[in-house]
C-alpha atoms as a PDB file:
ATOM      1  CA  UNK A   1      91.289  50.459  83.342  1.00  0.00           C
ATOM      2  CA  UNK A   2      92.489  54.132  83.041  1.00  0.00           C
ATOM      3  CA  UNK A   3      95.764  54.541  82.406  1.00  0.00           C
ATOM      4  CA  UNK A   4      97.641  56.559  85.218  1.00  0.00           C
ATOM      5  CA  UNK A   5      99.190  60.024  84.895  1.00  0.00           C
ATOM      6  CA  UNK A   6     103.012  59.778  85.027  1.00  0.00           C
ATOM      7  CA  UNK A   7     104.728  60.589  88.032  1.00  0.00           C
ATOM      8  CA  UNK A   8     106.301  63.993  87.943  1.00  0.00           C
ATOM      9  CA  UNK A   9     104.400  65.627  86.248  1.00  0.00           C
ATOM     10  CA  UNK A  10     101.631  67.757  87.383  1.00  0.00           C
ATOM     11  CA  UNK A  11      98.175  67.627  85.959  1.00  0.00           C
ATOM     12  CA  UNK A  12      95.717  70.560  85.626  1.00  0.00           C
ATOM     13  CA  UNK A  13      92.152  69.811  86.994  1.00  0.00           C
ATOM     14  CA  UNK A  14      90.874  73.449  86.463  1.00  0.00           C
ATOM     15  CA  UNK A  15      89.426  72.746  83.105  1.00  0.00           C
ATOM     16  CA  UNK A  16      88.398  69.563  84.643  1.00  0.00           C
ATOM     17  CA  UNK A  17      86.353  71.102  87.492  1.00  0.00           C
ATOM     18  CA  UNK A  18      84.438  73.476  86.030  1.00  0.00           C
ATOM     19  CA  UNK A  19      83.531  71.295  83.393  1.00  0.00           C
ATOM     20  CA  UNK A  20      82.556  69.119  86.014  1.00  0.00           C
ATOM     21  CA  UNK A  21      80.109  72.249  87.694  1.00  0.00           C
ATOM     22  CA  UNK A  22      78.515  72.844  84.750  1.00  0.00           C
ATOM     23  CA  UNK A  23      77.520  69.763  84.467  1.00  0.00           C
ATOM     24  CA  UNK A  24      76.515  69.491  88.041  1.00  0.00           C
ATOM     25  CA  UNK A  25      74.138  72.588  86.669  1.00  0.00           C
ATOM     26  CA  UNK A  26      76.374  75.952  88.809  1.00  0.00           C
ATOM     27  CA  UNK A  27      76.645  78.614  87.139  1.00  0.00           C
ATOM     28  CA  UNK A  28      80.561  79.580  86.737  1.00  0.00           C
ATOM     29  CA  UNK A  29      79.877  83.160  86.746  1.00  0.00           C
ATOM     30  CA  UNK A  30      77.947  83.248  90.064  1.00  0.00           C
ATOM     31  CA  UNK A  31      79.217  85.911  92.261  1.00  0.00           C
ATOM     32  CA  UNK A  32      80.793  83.645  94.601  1.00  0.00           C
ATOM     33  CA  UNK A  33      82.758  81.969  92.187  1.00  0.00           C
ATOM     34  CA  UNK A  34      83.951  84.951  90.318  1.00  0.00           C
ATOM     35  CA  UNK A  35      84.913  86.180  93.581  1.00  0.00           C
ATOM     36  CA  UNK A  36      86.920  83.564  94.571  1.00  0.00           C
ATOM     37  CA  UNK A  37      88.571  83.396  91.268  1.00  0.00           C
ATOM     38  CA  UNK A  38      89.258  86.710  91.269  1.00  0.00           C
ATOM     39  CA  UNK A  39      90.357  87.339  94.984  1.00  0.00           C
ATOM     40  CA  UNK A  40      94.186  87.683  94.256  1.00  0.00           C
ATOM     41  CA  UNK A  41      93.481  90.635  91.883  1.00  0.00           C
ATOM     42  CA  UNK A  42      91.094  91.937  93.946  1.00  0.00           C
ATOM     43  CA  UNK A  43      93.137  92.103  97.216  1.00  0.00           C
ATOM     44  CA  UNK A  44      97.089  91.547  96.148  1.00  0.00           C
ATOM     45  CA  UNK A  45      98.895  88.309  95.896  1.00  0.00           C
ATOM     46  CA  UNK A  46      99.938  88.759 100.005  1.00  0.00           C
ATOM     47  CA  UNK A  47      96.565  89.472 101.077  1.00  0.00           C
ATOM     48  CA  UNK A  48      94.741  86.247  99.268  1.00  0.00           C
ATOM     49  CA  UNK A  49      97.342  84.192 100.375  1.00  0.00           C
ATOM     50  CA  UNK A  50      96.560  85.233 104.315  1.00  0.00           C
ATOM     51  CA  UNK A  51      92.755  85.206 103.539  1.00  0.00           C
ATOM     52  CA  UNK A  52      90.124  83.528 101.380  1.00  0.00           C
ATOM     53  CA  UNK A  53      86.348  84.652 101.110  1.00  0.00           C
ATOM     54  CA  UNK A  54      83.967  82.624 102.602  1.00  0.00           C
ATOM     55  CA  UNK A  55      80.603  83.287 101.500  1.00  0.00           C
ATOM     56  CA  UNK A  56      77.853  86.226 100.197  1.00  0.00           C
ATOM     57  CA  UNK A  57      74.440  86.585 101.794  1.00  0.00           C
ATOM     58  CA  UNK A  58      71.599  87.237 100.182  1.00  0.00           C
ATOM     59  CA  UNK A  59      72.018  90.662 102.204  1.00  0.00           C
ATOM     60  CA  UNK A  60      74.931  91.714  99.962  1.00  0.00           C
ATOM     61  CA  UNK A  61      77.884  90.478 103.040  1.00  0.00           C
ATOM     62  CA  UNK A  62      80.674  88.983 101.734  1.00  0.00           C
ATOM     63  CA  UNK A  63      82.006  87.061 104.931  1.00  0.00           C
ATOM     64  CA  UNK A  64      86.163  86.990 104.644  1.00  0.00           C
ATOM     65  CA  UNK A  65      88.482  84.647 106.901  1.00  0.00           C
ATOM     66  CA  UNK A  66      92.029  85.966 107.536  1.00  0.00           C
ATOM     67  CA  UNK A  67      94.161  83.824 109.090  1.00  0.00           C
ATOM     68  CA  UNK A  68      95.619  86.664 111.713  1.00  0.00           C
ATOM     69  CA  UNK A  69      93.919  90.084 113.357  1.00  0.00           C
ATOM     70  CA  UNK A  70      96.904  91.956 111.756  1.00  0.00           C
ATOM     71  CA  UNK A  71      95.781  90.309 108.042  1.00  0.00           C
ATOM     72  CA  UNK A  72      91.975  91.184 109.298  1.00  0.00           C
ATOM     73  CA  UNK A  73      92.617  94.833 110.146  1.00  0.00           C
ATOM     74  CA  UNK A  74      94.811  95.187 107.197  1.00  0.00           C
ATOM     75  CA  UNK A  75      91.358  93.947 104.802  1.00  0.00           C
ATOM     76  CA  UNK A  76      89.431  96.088 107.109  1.00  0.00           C
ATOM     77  CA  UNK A  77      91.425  99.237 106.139  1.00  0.00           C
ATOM     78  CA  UNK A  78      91.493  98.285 102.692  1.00  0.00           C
ATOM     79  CA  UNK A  79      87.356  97.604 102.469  1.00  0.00           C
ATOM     80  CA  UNK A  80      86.514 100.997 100.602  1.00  0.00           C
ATOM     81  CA  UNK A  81      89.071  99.595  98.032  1.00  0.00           C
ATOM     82  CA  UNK A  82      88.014  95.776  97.911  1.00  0.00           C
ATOM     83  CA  UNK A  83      84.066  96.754  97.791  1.00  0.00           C
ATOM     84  CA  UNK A  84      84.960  99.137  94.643  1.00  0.00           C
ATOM     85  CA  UNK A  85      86.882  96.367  92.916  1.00  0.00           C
ATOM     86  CA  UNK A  86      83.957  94.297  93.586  1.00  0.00           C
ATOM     87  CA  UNK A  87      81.374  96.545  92.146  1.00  0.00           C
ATOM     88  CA  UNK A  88      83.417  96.430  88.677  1.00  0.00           C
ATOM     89  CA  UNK A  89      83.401  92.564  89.158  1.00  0.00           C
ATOM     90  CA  UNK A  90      79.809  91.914  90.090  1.00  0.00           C
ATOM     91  CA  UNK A  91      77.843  95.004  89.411  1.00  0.00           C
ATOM     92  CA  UNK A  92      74.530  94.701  90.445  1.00  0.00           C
ATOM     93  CA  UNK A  93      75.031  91.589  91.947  1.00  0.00           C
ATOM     94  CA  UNK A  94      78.024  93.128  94.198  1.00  0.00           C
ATOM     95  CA  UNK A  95      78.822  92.933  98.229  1.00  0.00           C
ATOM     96  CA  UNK A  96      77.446  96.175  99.908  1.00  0.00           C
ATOM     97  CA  UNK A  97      79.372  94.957 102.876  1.00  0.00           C
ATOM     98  CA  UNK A  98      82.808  92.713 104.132  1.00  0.00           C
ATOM     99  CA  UNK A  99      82.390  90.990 107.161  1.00  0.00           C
ATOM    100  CA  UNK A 100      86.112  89.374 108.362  1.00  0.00           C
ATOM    101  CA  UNK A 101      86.579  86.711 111.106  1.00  0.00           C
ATOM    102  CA  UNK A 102      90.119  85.313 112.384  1.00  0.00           C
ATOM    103  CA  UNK A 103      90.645  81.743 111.656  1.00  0.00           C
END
């Protein structure tokens, strides 16, 4: 039997989990992961913690939920920014376009 953590004290999974994807055979450093690693940087502590991205199409649309129209408009204003911060992220492999839904 596995011993159990103690109580109190918090364990940290994160090496854990992506250990646990590269076994599972993902690649760590595909676009949607290294965008939703990097999504606080990317769009400020406030905005990430009103939003979250969702997904990237093959057609280059990265698909963003907010969870208000004032947190989507604010994204939506700030697009130019986010795509640019994206292209230094991704490179070739970058969003062309942000697509944000209210949920």
């Amino acid at each position: 039997m596995t011993p159990r953590p103690q109580r109190g004290k918090p364990l940290r999974i994160g090496g854990g989990v992506q250990a646990v994807l590269r076994e599972l055979g993902h690649d760590l450093n595909a676009p949607g992961l290294l965008i939703a690693r990097s999504w606080p940087e990317l769009v400020g502590v406030d905005a990430a913690r009103h939003s979250e991205p969702l997904g990237l199409s093959d057609a280059g649309v990265l698909e963003v939920r907010a969870d208000s129209p004032a947190w989507s408009q604010h994204l939506l204003l700030r697009s130019d920014e986010i795509l640019d911060g994206l292209a230094r992220l991704l490179r070739e492999r970058r969003p062309t376009r942000l697509r944000l839904r209210v949920g």
